[in-house]
N, C-alpha and C. Protein backbone atom coordinates (compact mmCIF):
# COMPACT_ATOMS: atom_id res chain seq x y z
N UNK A 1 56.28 30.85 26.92
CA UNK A 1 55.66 29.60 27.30
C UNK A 1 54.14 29.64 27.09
N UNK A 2 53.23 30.88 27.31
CA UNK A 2 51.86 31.00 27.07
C UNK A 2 51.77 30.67 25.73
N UNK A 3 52.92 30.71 24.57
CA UNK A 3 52.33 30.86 23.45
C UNK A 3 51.89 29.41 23.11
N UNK A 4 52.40 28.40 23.74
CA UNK A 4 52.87 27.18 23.84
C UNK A 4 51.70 26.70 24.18
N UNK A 5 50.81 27.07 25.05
CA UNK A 5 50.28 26.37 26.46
C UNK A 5 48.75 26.15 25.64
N UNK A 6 48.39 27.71 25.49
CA UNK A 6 46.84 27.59 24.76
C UNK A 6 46.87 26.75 23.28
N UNK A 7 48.08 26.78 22.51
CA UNK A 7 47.74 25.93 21.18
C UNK A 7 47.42 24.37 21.58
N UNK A 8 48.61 23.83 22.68
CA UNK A 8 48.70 22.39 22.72
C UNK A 8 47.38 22.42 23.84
N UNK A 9 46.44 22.79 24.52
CA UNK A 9 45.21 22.38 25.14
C UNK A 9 44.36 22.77 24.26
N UNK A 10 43.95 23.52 23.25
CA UNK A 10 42.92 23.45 22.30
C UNK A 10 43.18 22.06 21.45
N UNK A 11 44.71 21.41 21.15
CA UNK A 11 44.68 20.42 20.35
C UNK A 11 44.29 18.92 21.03
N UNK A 12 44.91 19.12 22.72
CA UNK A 12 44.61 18.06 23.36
C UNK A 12 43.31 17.83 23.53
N UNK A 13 41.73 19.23 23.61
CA UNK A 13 40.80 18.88 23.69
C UNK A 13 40.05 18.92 22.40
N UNK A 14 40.73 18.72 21.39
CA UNK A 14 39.79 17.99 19.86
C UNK A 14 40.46 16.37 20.32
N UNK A 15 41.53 16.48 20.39
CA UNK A 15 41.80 15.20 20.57
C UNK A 15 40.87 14.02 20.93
N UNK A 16 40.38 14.67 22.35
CA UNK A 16 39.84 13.78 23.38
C UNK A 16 38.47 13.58 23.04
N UNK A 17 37.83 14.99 22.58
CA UNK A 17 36.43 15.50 22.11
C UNK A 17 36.44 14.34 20.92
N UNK A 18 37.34 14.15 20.13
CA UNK A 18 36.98 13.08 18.79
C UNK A 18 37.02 11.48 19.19
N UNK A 19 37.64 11.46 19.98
CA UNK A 19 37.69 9.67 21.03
C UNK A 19 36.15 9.32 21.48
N UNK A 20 36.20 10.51 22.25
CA UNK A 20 34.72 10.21 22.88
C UNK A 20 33.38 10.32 21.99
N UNK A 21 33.95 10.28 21.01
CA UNK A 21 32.36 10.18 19.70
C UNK A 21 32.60 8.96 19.34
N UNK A 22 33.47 7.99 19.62
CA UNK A 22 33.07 6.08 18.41
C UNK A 22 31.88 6.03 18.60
N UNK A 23 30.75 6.18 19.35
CA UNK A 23 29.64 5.27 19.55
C UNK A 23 29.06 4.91 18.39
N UNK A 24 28.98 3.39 17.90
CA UNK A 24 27.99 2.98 16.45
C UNK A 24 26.46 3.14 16.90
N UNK A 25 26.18 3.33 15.84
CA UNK A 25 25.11 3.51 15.61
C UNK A 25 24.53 2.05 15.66
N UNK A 26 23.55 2.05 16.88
CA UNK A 26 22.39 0.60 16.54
C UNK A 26 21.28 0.94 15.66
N UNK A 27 20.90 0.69 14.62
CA UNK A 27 19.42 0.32 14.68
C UNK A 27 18.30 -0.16 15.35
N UNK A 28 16.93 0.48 15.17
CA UNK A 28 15.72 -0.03 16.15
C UNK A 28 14.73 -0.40 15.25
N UNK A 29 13.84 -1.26 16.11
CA UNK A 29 12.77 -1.50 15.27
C UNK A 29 11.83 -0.97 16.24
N UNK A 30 10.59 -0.51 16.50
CA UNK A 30 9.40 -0.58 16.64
C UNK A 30 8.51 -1.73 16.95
N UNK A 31 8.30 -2.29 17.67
CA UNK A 31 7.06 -3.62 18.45
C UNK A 31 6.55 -3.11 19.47
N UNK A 32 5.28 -3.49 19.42
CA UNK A 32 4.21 -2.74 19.73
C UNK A 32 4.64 -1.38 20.66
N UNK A 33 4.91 -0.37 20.33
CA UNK A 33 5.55 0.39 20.80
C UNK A 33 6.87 0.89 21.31
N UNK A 34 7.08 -0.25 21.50
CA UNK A 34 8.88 -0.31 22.00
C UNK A 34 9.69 -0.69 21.07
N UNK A 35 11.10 0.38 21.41
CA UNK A 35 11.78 0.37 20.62
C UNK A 35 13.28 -0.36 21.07
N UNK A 36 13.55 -1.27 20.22
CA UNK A 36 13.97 -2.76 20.35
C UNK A 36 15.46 -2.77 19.20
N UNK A 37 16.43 -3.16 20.00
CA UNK A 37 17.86 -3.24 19.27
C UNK A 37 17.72 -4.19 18.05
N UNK A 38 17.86 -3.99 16.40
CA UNK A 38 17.79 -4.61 15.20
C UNK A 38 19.00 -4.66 14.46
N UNK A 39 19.12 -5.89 13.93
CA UNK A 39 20.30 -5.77 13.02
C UNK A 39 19.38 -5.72 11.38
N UNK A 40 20.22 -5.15 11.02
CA UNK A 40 19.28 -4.96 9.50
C UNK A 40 20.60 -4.57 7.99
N UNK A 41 19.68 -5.18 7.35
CA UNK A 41 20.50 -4.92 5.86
C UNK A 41 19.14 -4.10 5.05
N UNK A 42 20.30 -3.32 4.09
CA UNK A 42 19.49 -2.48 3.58
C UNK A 42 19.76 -2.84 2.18
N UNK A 43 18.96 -3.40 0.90
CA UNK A 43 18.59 -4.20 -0.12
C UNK A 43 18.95 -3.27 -1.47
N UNK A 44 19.75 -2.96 -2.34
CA UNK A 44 19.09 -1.96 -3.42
C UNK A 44 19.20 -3.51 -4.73
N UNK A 45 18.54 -2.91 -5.53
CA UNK A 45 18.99 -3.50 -7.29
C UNK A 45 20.54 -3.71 -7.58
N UNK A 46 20.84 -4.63 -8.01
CA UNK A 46 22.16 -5.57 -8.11
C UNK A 46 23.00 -4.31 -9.78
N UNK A 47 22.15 -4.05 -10.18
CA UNK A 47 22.56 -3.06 -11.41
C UNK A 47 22.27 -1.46 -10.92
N UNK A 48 21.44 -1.32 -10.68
CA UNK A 48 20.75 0.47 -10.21
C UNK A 48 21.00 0.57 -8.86
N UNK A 49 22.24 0.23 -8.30
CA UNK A 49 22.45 0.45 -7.11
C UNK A 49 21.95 1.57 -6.30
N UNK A 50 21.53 2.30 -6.38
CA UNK A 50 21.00 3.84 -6.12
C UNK A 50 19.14 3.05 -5.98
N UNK A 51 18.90 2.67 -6.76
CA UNK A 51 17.52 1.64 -6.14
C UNK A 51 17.27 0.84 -5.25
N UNK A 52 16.84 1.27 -4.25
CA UNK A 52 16.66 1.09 -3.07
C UNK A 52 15.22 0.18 -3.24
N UNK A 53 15.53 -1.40 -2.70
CA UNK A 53 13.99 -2.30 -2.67
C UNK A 53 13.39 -2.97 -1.67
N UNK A 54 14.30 -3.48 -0.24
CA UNK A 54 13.65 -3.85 0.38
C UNK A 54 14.99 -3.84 1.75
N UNK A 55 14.36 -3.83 3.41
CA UNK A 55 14.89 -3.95 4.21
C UNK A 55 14.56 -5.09 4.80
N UNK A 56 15.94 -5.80 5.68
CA UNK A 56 15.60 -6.79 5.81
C UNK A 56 16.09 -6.87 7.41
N UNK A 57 16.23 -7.60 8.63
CA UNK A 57 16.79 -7.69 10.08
C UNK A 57 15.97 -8.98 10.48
N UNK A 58 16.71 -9.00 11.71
CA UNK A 58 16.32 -9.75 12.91
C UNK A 58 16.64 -8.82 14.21
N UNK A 59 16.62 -9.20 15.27
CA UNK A 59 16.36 -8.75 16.89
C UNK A 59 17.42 -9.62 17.32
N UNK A 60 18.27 -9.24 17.74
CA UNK A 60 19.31 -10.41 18.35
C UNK A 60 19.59 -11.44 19.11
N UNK A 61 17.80 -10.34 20.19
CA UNK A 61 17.71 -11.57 21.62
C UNK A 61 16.84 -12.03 20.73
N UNK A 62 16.69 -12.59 19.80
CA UNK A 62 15.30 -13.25 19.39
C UNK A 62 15.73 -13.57 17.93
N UNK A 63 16.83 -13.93 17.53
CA UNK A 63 17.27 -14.25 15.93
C UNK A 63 16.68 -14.90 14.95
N UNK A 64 15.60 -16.33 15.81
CA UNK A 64 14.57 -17.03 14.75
C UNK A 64 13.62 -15.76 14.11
N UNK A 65 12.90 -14.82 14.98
CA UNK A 65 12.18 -14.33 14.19
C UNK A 65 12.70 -13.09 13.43
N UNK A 66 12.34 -12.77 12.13
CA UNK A 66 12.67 -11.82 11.32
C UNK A 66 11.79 -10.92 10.82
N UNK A 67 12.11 -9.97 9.84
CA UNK A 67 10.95 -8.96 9.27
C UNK A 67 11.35 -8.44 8.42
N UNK A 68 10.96 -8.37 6.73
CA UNK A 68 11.33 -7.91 6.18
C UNK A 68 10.17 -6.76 5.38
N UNK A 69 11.02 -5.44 5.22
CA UNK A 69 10.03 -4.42 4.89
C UNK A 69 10.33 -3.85 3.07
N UNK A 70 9.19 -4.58 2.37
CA UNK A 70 9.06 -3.73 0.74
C UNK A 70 8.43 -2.97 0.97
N UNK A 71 8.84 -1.59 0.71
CA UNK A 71 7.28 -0.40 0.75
C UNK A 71 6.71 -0.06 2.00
N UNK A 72 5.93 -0.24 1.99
CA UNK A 72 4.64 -0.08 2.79
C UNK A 72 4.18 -1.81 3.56
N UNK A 73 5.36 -2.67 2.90
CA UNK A 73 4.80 -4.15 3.00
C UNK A 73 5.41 -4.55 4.54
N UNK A 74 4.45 -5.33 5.35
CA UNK A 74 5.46 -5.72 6.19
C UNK A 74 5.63 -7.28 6.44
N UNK A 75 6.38 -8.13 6.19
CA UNK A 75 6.34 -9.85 6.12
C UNK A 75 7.21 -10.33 7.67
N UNK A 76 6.16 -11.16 8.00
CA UNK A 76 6.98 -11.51 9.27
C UNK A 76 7.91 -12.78 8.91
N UNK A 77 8.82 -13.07 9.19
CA UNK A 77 9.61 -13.97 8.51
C UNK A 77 10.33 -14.86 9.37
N UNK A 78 10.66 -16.32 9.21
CA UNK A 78 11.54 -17.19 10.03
C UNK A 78 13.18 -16.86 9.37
N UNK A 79 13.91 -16.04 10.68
CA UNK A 79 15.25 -15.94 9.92
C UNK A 79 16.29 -16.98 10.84
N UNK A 80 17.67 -17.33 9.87
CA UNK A 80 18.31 -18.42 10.32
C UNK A 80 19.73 -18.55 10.06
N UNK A 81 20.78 -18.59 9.99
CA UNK A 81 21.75 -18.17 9.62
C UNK A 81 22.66 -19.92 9.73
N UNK A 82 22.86 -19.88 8.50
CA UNK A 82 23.37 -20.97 7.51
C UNK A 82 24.96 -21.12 7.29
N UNK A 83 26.05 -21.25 8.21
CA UNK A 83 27.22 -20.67 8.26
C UNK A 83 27.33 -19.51 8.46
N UNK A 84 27.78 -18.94 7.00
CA UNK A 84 28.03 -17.29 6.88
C UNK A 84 27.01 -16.59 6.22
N UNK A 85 26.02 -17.28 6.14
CA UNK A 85 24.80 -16.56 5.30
C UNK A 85 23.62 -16.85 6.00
N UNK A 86 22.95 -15.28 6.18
CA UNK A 86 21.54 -15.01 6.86
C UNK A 86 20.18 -15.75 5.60
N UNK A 87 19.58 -16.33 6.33
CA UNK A 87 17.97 -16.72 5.36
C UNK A 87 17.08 -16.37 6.64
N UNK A 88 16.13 -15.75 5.19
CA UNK A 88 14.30 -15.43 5.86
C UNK A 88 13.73 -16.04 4.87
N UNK A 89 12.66 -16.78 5.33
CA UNK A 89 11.60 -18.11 4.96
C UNK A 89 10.19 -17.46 5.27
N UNK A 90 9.33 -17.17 4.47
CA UNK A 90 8.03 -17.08 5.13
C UNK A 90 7.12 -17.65 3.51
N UNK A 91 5.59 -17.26 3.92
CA UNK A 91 5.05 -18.16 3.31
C UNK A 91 4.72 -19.15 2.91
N UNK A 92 4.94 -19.62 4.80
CA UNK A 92 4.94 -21.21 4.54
C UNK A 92 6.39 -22.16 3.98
N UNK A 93 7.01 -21.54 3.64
CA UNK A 93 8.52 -21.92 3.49
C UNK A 93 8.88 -21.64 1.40
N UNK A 94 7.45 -20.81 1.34
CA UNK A 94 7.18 -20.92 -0.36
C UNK A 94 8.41 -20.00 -0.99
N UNK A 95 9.31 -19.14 -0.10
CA UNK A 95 9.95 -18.07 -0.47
C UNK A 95 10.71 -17.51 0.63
N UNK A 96 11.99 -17.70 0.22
CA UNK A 96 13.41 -17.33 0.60
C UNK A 96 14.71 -16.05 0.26
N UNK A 97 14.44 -15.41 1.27
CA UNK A 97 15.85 -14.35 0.91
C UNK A 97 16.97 -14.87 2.23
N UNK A 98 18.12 -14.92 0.78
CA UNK A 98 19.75 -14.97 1.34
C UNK A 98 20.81 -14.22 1.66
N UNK A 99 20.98 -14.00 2.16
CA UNK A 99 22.15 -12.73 2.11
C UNK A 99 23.63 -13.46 2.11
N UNK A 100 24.15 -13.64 1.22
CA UNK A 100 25.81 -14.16 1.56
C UNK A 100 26.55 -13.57 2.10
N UNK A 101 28.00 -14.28 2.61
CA UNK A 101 28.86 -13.44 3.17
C UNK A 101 28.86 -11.50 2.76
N UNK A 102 29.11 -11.85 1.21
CA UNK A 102 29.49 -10.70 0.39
C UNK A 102 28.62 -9.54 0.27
N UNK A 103 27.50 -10.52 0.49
CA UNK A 103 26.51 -8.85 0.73
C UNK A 103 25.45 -9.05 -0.36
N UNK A 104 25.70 -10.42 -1.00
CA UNK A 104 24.59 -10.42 -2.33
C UNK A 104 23.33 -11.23 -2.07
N UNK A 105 21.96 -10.58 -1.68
CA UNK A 105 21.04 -10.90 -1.67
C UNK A 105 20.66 -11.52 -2.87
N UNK A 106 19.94 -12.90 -2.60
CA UNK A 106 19.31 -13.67 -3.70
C UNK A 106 17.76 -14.09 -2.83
N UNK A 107 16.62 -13.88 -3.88
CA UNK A 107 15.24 -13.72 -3.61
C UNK A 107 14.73 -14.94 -4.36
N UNK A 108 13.86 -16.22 -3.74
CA UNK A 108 13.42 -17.29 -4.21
C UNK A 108 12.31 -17.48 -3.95
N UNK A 109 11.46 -18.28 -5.16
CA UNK A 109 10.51 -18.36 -5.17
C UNK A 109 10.34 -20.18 -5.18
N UNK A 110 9.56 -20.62 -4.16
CA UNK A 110 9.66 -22.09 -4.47
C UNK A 110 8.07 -22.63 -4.44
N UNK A 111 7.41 -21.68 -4.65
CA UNK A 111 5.92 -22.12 -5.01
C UNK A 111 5.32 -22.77 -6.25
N UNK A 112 6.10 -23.12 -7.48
CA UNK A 112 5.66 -24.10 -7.91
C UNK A 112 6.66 -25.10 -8.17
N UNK A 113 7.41 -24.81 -7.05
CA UNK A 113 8.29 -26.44 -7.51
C UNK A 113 8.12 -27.29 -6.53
N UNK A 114 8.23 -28.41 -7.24
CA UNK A 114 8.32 -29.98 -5.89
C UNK A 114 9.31 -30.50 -5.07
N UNK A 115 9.17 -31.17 -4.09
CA UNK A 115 9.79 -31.10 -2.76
C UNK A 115 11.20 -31.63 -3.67
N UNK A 116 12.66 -30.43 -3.02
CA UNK A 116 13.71 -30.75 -3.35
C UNK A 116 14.00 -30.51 -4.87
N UNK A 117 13.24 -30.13 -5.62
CA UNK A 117 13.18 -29.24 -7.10
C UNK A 117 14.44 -28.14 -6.98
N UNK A 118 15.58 -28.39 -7.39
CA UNK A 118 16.61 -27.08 -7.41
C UNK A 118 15.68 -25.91 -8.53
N UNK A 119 16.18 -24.93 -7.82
CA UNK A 119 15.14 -23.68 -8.13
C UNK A 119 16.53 -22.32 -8.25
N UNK A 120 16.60 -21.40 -9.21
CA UNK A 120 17.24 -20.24 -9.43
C UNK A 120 17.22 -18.98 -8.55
N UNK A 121 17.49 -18.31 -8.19
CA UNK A 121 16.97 -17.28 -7.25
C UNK A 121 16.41 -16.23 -8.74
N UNK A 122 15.60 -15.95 -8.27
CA UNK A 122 14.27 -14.96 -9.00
C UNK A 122 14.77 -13.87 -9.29
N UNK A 123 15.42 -13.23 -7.81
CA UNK A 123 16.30 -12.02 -8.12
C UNK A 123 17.34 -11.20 -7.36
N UNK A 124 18.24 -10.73 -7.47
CA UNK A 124 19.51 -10.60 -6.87
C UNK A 124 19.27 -9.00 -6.71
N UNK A 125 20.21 -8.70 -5.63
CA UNK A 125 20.32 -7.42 -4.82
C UNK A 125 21.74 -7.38 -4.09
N UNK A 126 22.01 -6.09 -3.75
CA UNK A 126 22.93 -5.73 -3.05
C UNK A 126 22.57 -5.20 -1.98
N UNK A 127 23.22 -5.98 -0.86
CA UNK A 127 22.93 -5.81 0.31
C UNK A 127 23.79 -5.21 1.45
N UNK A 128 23.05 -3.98 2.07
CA UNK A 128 24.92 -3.53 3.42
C UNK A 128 23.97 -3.57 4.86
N UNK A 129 24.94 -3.66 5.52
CA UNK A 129 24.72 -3.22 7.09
C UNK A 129 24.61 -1.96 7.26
């Protein structure tokens, strides 16, 4: 019966030991010191997937405002969610990133067109949680 006893409690405690790890992972952002629950997508090149270009989130208790980070860049942004698709607006409303259901970021530029001018997205990305 001992031989029995020690195999099935080493298996029952991986068992339990692997249950008690789900916890997801949140993301944080940083404001003015404090560190603050973020949802965020992470941006690469629509072809060079392995090219990594820009991060993008909101704050959940706080979903109008957004932030999106190129580089070293940091843009504070109005974000808004359009059905099933996230938008950030800044620059005065001159320039728009989309994220669709699917995950495909599209980047717009509407600074020289006139009010209601259909406009192309500039440039496309792949986007994950």
């Amino acid at each position: 019966m001992k031989k029995f006893t020690i195999p099935l409690y080493l298996l029952s405690t991986l068992f339990l030991t692997s249950c008690g790890s789900t916890q997801s992972y949140k993301p944080q952002i940083l404001i003015n010191g404090e560190a603050k629950e973020w949802i965020k997508w992470d941006c690469s090149d629509f072809v060079d997937s392995w090219k990594h270009i820009l991060t993008v989130g909101y704050m959940p208790n706080d979903t109008s405002n957004g932030t999106i980070f190129i580089g070293d860049d940091v843009i504070n942004a109005t974000h808004s969610l359009e059905g099933l698709q996230h938008r950030w607006d800044w620059g005065n409303n001159k320039y728009a990133l989309i994220i669709q259901s699917d995950g495909t970021g599209l980047s717009y530029n509407f600074s020289g067109a006139s009010f209601g001018e259909s406009v192309k997205a500039s440039e496309v990305y792949k986007c994950s949680k």
